[in-house]
PDB file of N, CA and C in Angstrom:
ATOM      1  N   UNK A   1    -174.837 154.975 -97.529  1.00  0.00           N
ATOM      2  CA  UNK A   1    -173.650 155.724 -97.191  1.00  0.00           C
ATOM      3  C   UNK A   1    -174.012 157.164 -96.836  1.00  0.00           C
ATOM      4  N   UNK A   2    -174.756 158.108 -97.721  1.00  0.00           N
ATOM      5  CA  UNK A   2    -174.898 159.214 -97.247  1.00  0.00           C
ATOM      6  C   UNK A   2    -176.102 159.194 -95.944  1.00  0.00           C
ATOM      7  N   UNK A   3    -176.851 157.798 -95.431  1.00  0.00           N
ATOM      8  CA  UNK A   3    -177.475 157.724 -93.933  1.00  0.00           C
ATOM      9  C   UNK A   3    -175.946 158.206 -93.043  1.00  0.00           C
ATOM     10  N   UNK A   4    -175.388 157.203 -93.311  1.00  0.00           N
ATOM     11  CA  UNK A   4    -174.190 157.073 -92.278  1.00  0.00           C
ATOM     12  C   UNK A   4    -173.352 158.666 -92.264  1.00  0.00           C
ATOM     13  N   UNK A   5    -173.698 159.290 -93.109  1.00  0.00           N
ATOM     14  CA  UNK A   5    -172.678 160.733 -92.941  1.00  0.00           C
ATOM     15  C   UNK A   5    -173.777 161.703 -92.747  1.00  0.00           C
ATOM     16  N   UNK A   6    -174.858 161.280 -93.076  1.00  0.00           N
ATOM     17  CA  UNK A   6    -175.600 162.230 -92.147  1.00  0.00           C
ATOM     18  C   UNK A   6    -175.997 162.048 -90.711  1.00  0.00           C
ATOM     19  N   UNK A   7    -175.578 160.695 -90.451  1.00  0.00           N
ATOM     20  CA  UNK A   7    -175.820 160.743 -88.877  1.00  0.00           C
ATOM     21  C   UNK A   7    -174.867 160.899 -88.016  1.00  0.00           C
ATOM     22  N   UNK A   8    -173.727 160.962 -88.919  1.00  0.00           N
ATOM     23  CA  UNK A   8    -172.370 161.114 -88.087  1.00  0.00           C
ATOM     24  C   UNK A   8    -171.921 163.023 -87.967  1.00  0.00           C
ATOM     25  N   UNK A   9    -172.856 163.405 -88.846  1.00  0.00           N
ATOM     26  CA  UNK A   9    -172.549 165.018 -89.132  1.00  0.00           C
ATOM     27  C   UNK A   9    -173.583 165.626 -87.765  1.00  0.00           C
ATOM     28  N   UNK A  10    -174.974 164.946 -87.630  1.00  0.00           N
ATOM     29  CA  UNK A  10    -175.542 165.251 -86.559  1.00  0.00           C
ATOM     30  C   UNK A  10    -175.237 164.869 -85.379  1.00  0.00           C
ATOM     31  N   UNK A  11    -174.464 164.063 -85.184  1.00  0.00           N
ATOM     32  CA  UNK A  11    -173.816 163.293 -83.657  1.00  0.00           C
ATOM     33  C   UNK A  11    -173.132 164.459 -83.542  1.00  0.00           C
ATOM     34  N   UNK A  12    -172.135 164.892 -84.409  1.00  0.00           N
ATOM     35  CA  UNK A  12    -171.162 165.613 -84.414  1.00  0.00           C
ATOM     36  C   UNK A  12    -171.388 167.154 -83.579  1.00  0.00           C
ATOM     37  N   UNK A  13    -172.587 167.663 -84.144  1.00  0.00           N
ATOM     38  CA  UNK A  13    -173.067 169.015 -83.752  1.00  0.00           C
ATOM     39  C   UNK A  13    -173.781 169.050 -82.615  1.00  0.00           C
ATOM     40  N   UNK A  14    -174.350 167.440 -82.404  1.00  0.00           N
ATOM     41  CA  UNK A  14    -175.345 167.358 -80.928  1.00  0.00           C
ATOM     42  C   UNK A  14    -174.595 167.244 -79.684  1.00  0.00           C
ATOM     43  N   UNK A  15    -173.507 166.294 -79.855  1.00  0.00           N
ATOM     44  CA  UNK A  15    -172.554 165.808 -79.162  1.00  0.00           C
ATOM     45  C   UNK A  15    -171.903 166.527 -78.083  1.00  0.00           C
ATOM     46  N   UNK A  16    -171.154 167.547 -78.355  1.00  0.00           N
ATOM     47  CA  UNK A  16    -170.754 168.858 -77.501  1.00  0.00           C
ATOM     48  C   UNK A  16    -171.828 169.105 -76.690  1.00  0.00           C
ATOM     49  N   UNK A  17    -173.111 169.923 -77.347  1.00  0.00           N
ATOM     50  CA  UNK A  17    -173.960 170.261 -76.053  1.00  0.00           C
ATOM     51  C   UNK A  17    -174.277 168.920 -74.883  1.00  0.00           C
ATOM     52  N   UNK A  18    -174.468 167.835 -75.587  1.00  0.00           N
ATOM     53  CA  UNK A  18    -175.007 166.596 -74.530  1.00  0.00           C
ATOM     54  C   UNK A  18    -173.697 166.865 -73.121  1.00  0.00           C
ATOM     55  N   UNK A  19    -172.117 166.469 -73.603  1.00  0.00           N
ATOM     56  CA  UNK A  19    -171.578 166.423 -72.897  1.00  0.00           C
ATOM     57  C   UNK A  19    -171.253 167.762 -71.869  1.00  0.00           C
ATOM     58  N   UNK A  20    -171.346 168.904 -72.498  1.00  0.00           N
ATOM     59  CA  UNK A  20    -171.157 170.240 -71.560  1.00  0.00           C
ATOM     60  C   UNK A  20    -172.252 170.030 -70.599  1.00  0.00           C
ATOM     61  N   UNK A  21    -173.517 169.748 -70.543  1.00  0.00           N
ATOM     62  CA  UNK A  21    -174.537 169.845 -69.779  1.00  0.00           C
ATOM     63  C   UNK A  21    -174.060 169.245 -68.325  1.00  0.00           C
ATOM     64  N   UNK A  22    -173.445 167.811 -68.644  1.00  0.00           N
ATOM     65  CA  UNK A  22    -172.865 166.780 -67.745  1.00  0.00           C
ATOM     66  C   UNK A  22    -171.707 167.212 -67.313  1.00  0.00           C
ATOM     67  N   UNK A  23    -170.679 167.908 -68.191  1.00  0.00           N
ATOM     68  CA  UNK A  23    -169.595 168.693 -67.301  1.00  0.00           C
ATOM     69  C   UNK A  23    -169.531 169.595 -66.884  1.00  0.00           C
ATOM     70  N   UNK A  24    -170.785 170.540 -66.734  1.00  0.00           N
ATOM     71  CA  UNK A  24    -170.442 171.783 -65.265  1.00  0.00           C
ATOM     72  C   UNK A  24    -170.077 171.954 -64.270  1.00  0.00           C
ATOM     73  N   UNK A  25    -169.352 172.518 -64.017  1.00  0.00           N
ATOM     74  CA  UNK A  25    -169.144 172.576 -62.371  1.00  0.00           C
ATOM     75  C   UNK A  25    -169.146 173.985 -61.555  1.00  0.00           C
ATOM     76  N   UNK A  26    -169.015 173.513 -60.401  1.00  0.00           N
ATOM     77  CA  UNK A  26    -168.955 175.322 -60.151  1.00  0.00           C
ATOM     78  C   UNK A  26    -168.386 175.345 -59.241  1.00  0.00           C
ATOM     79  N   UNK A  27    -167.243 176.562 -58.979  1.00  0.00           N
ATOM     80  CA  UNK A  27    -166.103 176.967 -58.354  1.00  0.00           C
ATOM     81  C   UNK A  27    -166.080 177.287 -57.354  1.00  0.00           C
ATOM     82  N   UNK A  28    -165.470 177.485 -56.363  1.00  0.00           N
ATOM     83  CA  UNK A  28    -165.413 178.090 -54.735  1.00  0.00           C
ATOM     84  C   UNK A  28    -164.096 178.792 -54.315  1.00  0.00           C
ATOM     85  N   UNK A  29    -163.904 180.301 -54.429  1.00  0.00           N
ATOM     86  CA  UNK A  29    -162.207 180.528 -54.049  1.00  0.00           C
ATOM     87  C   UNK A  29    -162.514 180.492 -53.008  1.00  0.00           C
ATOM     88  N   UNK A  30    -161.101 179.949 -52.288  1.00  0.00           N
ATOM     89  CA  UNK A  30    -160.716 179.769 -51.102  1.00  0.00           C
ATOM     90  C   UNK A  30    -159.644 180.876 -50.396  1.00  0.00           C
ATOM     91  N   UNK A  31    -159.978 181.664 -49.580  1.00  0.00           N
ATOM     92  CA  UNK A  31    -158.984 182.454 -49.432  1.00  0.00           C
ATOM     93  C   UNK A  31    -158.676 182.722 -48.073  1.00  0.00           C
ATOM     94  N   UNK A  32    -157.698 183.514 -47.579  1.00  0.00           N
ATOM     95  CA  UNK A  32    -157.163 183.210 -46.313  1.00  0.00           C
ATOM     96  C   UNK A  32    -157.029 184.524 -45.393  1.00  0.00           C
ATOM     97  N   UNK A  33    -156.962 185.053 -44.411  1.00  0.00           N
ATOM     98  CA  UNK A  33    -156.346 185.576 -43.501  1.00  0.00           C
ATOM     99  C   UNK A  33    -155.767 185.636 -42.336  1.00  0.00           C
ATOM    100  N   UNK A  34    -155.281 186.205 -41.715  1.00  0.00           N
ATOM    101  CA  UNK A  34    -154.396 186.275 -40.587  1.00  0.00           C
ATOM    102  C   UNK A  34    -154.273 187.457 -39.472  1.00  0.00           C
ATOM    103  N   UNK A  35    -154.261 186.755 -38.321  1.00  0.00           N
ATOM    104  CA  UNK A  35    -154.290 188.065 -37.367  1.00  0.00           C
ATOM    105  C   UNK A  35    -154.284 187.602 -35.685  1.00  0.00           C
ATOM    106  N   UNK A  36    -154.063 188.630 -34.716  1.00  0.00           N
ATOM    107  CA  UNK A  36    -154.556 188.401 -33.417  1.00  0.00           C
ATOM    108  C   UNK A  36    -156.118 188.645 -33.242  1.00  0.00           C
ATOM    109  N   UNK A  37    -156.817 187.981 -32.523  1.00  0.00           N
ATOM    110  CA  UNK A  37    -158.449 187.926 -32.355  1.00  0.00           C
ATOM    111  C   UNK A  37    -158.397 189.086 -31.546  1.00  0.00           C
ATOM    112  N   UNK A  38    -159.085 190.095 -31.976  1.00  0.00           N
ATOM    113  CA  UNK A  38    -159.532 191.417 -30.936  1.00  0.00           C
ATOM    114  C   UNK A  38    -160.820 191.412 -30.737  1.00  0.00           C
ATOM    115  N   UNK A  39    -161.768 190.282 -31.117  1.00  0.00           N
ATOM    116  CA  UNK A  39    -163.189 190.101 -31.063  1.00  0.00           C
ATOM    117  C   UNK A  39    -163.456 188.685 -31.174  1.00  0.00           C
ATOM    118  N   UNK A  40    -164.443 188.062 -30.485  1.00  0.00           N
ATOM    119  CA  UNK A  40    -164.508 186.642 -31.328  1.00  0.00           C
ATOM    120  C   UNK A  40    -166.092 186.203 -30.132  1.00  0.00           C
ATOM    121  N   UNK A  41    -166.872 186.382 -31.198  1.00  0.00           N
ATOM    122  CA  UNK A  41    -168.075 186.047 -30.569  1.00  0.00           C
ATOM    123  C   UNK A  41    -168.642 184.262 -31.307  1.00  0.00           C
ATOM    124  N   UNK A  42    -168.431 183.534 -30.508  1.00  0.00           N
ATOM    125  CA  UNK A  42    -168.209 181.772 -30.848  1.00  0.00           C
ATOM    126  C   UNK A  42    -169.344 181.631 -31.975  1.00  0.00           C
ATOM    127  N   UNK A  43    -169.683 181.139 -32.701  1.00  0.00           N
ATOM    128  CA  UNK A  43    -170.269 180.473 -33.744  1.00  0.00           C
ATOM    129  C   UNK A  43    -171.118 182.045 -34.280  1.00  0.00           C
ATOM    130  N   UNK A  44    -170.506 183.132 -34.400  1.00  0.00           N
ATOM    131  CA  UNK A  44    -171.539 184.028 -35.098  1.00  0.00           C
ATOM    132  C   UNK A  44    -170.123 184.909 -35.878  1.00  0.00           C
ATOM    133  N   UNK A  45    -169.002 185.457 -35.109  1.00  0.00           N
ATOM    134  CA  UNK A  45    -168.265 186.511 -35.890  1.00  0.00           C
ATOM    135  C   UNK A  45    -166.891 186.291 -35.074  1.00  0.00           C
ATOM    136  N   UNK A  46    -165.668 186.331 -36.041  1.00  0.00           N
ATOM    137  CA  UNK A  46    -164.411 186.594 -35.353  1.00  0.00           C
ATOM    138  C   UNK A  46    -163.822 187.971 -35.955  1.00  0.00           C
ATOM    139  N   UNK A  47    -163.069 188.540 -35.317  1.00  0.00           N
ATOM    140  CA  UNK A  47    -162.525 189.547 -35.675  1.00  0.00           C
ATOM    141  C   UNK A  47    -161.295 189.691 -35.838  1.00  0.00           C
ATOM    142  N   UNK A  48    -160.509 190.131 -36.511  1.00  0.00           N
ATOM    143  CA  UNK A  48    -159.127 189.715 -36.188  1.00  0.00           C
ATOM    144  C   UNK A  48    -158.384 191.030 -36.967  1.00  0.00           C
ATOM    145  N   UNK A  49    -157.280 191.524 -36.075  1.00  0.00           N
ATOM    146  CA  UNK A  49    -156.597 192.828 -36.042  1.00  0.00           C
ATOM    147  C   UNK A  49    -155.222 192.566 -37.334  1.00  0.00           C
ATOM    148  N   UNK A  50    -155.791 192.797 -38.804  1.00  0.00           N
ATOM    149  CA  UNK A  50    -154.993 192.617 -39.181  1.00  0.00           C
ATOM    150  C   UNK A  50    -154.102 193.954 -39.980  1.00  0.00           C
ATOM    151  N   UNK A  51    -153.302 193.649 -40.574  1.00  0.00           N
ATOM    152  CA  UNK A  51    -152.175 194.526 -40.921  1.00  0.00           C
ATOM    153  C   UNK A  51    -152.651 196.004 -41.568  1.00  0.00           C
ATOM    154  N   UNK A  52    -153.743 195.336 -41.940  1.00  0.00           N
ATOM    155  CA  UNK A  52    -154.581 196.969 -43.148  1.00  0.00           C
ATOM    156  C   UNK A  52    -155.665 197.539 -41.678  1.00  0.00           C
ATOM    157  N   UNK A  53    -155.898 196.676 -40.413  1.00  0.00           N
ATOM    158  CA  UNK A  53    -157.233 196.841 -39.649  1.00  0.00           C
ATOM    159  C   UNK A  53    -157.670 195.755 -39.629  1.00  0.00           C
ATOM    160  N   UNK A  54    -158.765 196.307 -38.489  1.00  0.00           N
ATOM    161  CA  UNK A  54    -159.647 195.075 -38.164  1.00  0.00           C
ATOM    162  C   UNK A  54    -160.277 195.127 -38.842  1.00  0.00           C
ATOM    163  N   UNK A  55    -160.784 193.564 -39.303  1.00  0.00           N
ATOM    164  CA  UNK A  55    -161.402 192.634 -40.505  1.00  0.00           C
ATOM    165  C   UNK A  55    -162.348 192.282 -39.469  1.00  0.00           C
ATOM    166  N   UNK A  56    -163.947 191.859 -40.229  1.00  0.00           N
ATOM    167  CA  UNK A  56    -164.599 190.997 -39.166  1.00  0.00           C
ATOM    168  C   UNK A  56    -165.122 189.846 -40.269  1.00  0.00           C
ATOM    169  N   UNK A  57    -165.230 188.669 -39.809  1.00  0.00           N
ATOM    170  CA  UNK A  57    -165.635 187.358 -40.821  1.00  0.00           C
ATOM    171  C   UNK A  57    -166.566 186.764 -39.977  1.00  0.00           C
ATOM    172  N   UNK A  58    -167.524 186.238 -40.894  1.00  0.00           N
ATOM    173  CA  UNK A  58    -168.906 185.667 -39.991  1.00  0.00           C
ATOM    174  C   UNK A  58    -168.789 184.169 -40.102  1.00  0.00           C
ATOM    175  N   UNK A  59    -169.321 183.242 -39.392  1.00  0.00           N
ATOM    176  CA  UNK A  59    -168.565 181.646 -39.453  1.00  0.00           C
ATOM    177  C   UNK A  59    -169.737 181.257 -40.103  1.00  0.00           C
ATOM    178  N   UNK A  60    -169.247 179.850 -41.036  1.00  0.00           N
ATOM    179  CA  UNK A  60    -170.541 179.172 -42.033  1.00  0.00           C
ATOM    180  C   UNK A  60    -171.003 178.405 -40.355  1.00  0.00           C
ATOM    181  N   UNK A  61    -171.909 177.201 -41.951  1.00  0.00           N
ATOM    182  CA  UNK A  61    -172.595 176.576 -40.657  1.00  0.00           C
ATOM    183  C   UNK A  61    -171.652 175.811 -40.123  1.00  0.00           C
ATOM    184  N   UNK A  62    -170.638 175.173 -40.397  1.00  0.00           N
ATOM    185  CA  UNK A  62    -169.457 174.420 -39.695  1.00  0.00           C
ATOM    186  C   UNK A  62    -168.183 174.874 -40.343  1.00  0.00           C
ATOM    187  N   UNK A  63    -167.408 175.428 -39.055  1.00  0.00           N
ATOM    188  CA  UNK A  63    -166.222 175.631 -38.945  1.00  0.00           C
ATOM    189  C   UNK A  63    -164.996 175.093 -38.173  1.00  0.00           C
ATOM    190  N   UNK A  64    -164.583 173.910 -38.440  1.00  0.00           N
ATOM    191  CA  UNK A  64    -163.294 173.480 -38.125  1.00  0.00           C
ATOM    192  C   UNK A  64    -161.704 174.039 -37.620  1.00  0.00           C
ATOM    193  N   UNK A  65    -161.290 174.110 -36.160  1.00  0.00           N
ATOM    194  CA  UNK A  65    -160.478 174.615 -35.778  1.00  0.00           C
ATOM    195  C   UNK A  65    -159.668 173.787 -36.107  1.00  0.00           C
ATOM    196  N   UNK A  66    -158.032 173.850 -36.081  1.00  0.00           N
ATOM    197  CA  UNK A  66    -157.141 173.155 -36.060  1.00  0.00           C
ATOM    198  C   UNK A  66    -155.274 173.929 -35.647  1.00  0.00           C
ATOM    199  N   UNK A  67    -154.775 173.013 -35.087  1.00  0.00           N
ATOM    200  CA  UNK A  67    -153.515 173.578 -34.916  1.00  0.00           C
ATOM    201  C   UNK A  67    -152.565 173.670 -36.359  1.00  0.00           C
ATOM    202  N   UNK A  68    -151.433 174.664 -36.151  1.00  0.00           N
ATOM    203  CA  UNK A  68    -150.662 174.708 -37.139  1.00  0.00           C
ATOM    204  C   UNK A  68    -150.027 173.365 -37.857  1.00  0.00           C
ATOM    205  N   UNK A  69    -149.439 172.413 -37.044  1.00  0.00           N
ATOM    206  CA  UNK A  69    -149.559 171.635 -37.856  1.00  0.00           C
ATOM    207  C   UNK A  69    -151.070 169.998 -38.078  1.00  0.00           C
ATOM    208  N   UNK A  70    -152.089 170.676 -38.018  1.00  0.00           N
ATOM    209  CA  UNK A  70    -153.528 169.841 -38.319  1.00  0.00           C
ATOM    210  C   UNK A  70    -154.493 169.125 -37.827  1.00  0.00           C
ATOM    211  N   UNK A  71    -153.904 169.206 -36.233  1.00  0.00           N
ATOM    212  CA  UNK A  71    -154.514 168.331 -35.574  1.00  0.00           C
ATOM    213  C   UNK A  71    -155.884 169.344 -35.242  1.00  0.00           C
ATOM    214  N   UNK A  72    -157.189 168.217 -35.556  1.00  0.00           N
ATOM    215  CA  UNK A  72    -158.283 169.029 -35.194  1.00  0.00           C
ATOM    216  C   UNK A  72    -158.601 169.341 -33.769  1.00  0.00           C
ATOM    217  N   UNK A  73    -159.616 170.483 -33.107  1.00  0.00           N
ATOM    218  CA  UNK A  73    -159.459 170.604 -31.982  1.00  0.00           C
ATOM    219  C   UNK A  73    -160.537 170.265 -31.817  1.00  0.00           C
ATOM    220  N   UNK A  74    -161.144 169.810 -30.517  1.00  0.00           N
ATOM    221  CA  UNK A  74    -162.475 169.637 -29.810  1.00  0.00           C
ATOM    222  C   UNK A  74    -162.908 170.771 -29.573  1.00  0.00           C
ATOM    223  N   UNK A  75    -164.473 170.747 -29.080  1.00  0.00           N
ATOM    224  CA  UNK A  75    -164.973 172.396 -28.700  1.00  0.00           C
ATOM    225  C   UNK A  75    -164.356 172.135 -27.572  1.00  0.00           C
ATOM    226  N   UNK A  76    -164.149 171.679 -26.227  1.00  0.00           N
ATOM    227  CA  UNK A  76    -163.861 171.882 -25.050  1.00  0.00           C
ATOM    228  C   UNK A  76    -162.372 172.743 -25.706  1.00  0.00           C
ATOM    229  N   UNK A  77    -161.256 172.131 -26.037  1.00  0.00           N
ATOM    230  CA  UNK A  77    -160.159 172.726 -26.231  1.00  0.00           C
ATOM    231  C   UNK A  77    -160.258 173.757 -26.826  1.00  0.00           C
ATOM    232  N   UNK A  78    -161.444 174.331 -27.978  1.00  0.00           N
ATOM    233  CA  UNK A  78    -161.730 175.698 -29.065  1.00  0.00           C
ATOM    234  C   UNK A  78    -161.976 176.352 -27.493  1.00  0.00           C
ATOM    235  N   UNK A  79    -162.865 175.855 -26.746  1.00  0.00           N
ATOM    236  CA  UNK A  79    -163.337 176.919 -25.586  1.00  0.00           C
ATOM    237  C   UNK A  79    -162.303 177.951 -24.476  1.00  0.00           C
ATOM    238  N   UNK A  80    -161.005 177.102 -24.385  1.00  0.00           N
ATOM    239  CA  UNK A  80    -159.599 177.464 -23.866  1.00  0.00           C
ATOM    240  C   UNK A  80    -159.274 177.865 -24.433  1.00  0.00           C
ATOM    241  N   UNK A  81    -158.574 177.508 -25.633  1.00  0.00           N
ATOM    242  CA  UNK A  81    -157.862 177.907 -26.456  1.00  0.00           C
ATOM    243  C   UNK A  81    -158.072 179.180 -27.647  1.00  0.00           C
ATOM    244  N   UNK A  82    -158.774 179.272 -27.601  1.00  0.00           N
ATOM    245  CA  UNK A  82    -159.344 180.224 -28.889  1.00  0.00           C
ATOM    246  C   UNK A  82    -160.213 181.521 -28.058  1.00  0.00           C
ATOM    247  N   UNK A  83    -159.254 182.343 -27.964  1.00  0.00           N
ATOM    248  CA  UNK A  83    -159.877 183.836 -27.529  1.00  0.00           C
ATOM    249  C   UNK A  83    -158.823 185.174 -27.785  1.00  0.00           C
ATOM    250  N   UNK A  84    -159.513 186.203 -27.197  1.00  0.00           N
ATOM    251  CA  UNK A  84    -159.102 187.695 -27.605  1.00  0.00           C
ATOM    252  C   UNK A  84    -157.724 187.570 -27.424  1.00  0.00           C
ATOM    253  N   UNK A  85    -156.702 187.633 -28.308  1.00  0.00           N
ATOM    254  CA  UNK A  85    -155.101 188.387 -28.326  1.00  0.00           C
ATOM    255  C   UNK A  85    -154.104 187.007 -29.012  1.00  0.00           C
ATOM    256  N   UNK A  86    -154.904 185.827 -29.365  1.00  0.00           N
ATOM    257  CA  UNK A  86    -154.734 184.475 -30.122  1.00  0.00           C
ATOM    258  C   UNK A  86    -154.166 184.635 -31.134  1.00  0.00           C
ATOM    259  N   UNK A  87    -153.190 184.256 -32.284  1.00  0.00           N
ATOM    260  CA  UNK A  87    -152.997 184.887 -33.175  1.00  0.00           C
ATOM    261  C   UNK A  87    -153.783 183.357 -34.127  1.00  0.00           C
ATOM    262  N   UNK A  88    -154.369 183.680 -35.305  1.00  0.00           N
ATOM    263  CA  UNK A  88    -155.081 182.666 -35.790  1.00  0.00           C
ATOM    264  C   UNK A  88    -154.591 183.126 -37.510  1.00  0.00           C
ATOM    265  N   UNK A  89    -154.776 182.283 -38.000  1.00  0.00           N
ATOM    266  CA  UNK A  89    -155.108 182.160 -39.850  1.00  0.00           C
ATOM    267  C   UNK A  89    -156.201 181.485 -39.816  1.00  0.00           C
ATOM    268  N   UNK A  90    -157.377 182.328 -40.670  1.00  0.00           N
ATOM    269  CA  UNK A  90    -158.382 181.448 -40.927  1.00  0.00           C
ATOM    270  C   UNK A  90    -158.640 181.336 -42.689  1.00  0.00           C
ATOM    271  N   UNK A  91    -159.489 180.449 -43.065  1.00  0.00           N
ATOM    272  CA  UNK A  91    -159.759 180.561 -44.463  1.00  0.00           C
ATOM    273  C   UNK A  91    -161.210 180.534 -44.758  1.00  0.00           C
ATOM    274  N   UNK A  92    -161.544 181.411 -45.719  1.00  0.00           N
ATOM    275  CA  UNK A  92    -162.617 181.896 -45.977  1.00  0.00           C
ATOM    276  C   UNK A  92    -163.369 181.507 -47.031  1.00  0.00           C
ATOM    277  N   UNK A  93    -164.618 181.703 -47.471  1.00  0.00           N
ATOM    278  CA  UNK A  93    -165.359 181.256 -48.501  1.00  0.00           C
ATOM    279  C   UNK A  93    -165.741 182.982 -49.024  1.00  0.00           C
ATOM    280  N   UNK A  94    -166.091 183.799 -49.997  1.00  0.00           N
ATOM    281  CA  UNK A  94    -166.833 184.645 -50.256  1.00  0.00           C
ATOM    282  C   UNK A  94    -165.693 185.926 -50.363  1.00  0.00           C
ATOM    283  N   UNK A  95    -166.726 187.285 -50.462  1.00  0.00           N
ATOM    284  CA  UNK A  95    -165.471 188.378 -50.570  1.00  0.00           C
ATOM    285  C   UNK A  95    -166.320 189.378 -50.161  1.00  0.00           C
ATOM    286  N   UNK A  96    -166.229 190.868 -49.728  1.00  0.00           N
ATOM    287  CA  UNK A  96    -166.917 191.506 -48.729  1.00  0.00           C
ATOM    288  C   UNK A  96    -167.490 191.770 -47.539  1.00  0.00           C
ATOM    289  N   UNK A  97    -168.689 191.844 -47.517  1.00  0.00           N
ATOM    290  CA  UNK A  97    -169.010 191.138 -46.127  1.00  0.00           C
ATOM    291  C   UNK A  97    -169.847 189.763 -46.435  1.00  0.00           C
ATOM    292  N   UNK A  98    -169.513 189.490 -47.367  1.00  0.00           N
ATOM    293  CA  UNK A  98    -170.209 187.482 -47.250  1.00  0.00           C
ATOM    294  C   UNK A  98    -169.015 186.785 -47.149  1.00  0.00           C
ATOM    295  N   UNK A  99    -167.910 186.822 -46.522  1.00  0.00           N
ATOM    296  CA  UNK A  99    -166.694 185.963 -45.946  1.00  0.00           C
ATOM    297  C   UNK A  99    -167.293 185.374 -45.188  1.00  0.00           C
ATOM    298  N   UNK A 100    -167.336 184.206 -45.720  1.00  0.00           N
ATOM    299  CA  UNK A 100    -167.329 183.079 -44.381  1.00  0.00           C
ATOM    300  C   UNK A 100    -166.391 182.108 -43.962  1.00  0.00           C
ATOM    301  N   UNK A 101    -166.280 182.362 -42.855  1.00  0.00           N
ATOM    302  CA  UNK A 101    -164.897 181.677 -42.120  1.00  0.00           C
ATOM    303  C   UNK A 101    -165.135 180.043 -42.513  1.00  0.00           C
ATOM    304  N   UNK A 102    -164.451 178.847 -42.968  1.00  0.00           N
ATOM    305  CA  UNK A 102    -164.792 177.750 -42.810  1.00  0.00           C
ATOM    306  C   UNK A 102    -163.424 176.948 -41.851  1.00  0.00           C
ATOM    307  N   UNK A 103    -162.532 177.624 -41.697  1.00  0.00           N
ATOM    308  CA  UNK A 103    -161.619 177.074 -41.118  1.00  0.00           C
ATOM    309  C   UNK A 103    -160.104 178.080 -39.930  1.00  0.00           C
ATOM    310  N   UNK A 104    -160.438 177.384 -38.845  1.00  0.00           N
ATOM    311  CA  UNK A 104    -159.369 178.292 -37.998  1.00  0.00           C
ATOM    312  C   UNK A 104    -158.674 177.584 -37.804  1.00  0.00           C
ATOM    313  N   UNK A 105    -157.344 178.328 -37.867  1.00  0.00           N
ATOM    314  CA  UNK A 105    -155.864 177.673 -37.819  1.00  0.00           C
ATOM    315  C   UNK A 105    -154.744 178.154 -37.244  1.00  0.00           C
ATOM    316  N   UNK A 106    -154.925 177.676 -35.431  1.00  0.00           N
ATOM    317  CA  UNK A 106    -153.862 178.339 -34.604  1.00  0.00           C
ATOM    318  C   UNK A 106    -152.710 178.376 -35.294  1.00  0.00           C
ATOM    319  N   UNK A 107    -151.906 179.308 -34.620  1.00  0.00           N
ATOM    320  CA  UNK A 107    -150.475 179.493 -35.137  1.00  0.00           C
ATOM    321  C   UNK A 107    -149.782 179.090 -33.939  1.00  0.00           C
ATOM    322  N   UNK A 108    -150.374 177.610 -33.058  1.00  0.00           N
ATOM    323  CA  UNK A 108    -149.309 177.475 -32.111  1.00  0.00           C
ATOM    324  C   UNK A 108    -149.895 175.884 -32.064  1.00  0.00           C
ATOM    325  N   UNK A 109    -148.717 175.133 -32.057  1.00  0.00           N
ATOM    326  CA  UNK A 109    -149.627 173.430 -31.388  1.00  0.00           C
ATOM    327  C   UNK A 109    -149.659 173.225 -30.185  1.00  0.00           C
TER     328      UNK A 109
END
């Protein structure tokens, strides 16, 4: 009997660390802005004229355009569609200058 409560007293104290190890995770805020494009150099930097000033955001390695309501765009259509005086929402990864754009989101379908 006192095997059994001493192995249940050590499960007890080991137990927690085993499982925290296996439940880490790690977080990503997602955050957003908005504006007309007064700059937009294709797969390196967009710029966009917003309410405080122009903001500039640098694009990850893949960035997904899409219309307001979701439909994704092709590059041929990003190539028309997406330039200087555009009004866009994009969403970002990071804060400072490590914003990275992961997603543009016309404000027109």
């Amino acid at each position: 009997m006192k095997k059994i409560f001493l192995l249940s007293t050590a499960w007890a104290v080991v137990a927690p660390f085993a499982w925290a190890q296996v439940s880490q995770t790690t977080t990503t805020t997602t955050t957003g802005g908005s504006g007309a494009i007064t700059e937009d150099t294709p797969g390196s930097v967009i710029v966009l004229g917003e309410s405080s000033g122009p903001r500039a955001y640098r694009f990850s390695k893949t960035v997904t355009y899409v219309t307001r309501s979701g439909k994704v765009l092709d590059a041929g259509v990003v190539r028309t569609r997406v330039k200087v005086g555009v009004p866009v929402r994009i969403h970002f990864v990071g804060t400072g200058d490590n914003m990275m754009v992961d997603r543009v989101i016309l404000d027109e379908d």
